[in-house]
Protein backbone atom coordinates (compact mmCIF):
# COMPACT_ATOMS: atom_id res chain seq x y z
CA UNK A 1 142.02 52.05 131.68
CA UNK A 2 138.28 51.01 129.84
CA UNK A 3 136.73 53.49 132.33
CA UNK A 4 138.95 56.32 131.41
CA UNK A 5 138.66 55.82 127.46
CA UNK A 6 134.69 55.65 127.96
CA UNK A 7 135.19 59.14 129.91
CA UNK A 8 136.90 60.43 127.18
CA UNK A 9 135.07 59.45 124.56
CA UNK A 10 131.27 60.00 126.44
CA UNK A 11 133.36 63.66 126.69
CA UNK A 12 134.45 64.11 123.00
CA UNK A 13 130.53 63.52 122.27
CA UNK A 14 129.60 65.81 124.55
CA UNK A 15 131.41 68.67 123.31
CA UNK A 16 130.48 67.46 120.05
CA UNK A 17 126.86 67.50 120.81
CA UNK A 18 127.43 70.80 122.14
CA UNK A 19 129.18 72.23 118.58
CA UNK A 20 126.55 70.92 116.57
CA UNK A 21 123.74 72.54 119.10
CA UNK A 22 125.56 75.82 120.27
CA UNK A 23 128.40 77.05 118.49
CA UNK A 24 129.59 78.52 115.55
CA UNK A 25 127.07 77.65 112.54
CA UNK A 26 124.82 75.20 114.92
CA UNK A 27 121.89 73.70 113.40
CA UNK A 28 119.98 76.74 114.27
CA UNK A 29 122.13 78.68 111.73
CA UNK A 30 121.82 76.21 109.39
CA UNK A 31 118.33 76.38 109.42
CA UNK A 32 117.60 80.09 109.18
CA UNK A 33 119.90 80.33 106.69
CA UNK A 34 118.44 77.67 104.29
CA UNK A 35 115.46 79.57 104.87
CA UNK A 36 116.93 82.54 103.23
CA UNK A 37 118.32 80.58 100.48
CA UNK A 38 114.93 79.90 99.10
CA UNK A 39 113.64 83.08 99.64
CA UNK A 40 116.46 84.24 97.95
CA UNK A 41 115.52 81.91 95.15
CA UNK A 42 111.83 82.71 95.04
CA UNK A 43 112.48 86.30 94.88
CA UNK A 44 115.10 85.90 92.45
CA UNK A 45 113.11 83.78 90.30
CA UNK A 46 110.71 86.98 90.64
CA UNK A 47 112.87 89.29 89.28
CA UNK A 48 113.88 87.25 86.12
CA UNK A 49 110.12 86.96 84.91
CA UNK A 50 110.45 90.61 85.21
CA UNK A 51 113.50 90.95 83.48
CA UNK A 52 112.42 88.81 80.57
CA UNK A 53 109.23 90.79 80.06
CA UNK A 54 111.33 94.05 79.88
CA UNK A 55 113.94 92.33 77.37
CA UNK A 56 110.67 90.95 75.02
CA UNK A 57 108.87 95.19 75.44
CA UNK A 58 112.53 96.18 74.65
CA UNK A 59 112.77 93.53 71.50
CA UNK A 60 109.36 94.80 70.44
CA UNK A 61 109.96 97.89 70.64
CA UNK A 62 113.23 97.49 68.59
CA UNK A 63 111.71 95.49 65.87
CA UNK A 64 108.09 96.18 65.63
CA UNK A 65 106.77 99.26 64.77
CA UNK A 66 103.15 98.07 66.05
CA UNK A 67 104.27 98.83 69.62
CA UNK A 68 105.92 102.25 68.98
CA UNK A 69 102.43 103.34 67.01
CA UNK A 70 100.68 101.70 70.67
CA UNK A 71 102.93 104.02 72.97
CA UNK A 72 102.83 106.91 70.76
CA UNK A 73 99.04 107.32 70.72
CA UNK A 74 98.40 106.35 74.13
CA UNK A 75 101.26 107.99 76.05
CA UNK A 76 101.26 111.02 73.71
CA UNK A 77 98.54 111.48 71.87
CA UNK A 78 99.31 111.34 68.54
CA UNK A 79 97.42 110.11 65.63
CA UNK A 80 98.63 109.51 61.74
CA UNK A 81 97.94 112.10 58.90
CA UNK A 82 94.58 111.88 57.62
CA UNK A 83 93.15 110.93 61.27
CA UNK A 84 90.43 112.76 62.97
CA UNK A 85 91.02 113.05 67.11
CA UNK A 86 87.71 113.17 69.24
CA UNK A 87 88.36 113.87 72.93
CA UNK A 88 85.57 112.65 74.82
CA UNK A 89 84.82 114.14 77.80
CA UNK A 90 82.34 113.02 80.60
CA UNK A 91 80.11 115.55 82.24
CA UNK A 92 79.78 115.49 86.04
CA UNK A 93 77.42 116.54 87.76
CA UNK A 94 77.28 120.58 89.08
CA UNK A 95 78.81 120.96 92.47
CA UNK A 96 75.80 122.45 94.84
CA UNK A 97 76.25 125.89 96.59
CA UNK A 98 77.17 126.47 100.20
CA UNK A 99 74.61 127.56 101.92
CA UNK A 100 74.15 131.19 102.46
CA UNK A 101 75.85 132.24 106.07
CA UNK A 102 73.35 132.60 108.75
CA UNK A 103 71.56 135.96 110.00
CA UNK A 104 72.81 137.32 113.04
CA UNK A 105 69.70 138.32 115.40
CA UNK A 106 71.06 140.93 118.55
C-alpha cells in the first residue's frame, strides 16, 4: 500500500513539474512576460515626461505672453511696431561652369 501512495505521489509531482515547465503560463511565459512589463513601464514612463513637457508649453502658452511673442517671431516672422527686420543672408560661393562639350575630329 506505501509503494503505491509513493507512486502516486512521485506521479502528482511529476505532472506538476511538468505544468510548471510546459504548459499553460510555464515559467517561460512568466518570464517573457515580466520582461514586457518593464518595458512597458520604461516606455510608459517615457511618454509621461513627454506629456508633462507638452502640458507645461501648453500652460505657458496659456498664461505667458513671453512664449507666444517667442513662437510668433521665430515661426512667423513677425516683429512689434516700431521694429526694424534685417534678413541676413549668407553668400555662397558661385557654382563653376560645365565644361564646354568636346570637338568632334572626323
Amino acid at each position: 500500500m506505501l509503494r503505491w501512495v509513493l507512486l502516486g505521489l512521485v506521479l502528482l509531482l511529476g505532472w506538476l513539474q511538468y505544468r510548471l515547465w510546459f504548459g499553460i503560463g510555464n515559467a517561460g511565459e512568466v518570464t517573457a512576460l515580466a520582461a514586457q512589463v518593464e518595458a512597458q513601464r520604461r516606455e510608459n514612463a517615457g511618454l509621461e515626461e513627454r506629456n508633462a513637457a507638452l502640458a507645461a508649453e501648453v500652460r505657458d502658452l496659456k498664461e505667458g505672453v513671453a512664449a507666444v511673442e517667442e513662437r510668433a517671431r521665430s515661426e512667423l516672422g513677425m516683429i512689434k511696431p516700431g521694429e526694424v527686420f534685417y534678413r541676413v543672408v549668407e553668400d555662397t560661393p558661385p557654382r563653376p561652369l560645365p565644361p564646354p562639350p568636346a570637338a568632334e575630329e572626323d
